[in-house]
C-alpha atoms as a PDB file:
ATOM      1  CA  UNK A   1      31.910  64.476 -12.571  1.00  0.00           C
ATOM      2  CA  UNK A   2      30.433  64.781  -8.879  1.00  0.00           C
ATOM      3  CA  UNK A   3      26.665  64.756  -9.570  1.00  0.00           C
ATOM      4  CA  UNK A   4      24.734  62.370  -7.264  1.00  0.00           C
ATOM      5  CA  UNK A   5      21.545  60.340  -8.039  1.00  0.00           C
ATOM      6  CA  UNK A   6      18.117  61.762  -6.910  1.00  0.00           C
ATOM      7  CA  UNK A   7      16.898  60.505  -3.286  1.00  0.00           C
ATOM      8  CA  UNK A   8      13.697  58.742  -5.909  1.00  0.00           C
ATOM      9  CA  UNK A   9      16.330  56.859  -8.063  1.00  0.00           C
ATOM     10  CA  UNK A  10      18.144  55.559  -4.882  1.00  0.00           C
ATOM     11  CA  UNK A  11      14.826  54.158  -3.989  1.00  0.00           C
ATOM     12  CA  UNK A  12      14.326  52.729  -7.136  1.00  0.00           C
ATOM     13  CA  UNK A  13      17.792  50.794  -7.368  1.00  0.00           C
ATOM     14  CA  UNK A  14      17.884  50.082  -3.546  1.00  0.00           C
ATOM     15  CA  UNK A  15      16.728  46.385  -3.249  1.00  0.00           C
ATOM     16  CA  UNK A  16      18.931  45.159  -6.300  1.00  0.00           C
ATOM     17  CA  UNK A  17      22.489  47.987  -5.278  1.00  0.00           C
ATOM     18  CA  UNK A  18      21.814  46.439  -1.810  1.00  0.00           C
ATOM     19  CA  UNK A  19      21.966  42.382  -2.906  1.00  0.00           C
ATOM     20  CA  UNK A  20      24.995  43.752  -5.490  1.00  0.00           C
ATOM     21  CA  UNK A  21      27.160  45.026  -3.171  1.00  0.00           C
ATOM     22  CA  UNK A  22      26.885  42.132  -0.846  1.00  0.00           C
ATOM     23  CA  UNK A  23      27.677  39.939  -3.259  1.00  0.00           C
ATOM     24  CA  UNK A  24      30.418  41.950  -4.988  1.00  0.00           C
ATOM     25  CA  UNK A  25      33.142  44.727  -4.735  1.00  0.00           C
ATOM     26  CA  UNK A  26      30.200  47.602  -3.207  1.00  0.00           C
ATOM     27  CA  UNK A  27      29.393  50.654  -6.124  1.00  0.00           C
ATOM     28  CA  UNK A  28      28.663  54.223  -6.154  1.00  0.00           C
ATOM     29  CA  UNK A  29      26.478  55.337  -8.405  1.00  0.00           C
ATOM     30  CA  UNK A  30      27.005  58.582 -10.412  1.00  0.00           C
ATOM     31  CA  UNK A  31      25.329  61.025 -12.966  1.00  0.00           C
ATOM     32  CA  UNK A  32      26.348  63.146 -15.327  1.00  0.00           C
ATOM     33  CA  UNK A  33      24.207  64.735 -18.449  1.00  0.00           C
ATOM     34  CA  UNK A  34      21.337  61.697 -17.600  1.00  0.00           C
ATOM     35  CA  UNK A  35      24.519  59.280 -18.068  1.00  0.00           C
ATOM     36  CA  UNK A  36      24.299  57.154 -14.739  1.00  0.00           C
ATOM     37  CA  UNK A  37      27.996  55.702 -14.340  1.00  0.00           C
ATOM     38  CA  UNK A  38      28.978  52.894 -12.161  1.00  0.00           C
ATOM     39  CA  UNK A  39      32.138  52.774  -9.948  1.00  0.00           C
ATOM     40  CA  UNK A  40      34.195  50.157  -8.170  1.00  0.00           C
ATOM     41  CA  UNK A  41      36.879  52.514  -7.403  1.00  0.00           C
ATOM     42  CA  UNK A  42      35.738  54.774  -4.863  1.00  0.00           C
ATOM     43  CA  UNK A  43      38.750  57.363  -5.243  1.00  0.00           C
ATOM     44  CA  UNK A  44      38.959  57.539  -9.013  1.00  0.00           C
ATOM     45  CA  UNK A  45      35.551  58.343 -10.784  1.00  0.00           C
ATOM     46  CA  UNK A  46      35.840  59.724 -13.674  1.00  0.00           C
ATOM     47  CA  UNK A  47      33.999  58.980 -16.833  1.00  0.00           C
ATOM     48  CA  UNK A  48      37.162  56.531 -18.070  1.00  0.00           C
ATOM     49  CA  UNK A  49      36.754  54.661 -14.586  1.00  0.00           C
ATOM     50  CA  UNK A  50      33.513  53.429 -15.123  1.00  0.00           C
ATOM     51  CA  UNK A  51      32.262  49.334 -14.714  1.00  0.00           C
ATOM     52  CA  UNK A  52      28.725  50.074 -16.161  1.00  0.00           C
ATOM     53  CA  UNK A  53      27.614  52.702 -18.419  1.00  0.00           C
ATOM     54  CA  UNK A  54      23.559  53.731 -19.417  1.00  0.00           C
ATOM     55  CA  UNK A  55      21.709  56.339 -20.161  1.00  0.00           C
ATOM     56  CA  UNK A  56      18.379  54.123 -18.829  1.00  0.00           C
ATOM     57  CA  UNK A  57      17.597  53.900 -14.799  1.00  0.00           C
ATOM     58  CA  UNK A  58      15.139  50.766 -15.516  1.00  0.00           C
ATOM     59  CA  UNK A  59      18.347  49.248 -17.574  1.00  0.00           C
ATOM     60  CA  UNK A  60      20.611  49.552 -14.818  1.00  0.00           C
ATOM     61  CA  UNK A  61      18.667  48.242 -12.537  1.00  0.00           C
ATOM     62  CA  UNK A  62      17.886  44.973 -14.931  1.00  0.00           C
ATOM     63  CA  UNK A  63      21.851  45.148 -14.765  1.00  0.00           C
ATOM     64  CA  UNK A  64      22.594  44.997 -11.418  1.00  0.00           C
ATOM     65  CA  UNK A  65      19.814  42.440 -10.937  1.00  0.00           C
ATOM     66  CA  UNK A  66      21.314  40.392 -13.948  1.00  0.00           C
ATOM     67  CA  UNK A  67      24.462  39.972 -12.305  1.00  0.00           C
ATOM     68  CA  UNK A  68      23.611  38.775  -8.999  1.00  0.00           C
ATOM     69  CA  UNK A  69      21.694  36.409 -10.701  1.00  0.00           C
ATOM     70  CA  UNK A  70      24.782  35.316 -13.085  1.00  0.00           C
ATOM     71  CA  UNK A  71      26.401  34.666  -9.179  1.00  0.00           C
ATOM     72  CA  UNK A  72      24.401  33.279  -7.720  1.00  0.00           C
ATOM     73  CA  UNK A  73      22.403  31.333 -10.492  1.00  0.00           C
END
């Protein structure tokens, strides 16, 4: 699995992957088959390796906002 997120999807997730990975362990962000799979391990990604899992861009982005929020209440 080595297929990168658009340049418009970046975009989309920036503000909330930005406050996520200063707050936490940073992510990459992957896709494969309109799966977008989330990584903490930056040498191992494959699709057993994965912290987050969606098939929905808005979702993952309510995700990543949802947890910053859980640590920062």
């Amino acid at each position: 699995m080595n297929n990168q997120i658009t340049i418009k999807e970046v975009l989309f997730l920036d503000k909330h992957l930005k406050a996520f990975n200063a707050n936490f362990k940073p992510v990459s962000i992957l896709k494969n088959h309109k799966i977008y799979y989330v990584f903490q391990d930056q040498i191992n990604k494959d699709e057993n390796n994965y912290i987050y899992k969606t098939d929905n861009i808005y979702e993952l982005n309510g995700w990543l906002y949802g947890t910053i929020q859980a640590k920062c209440k």
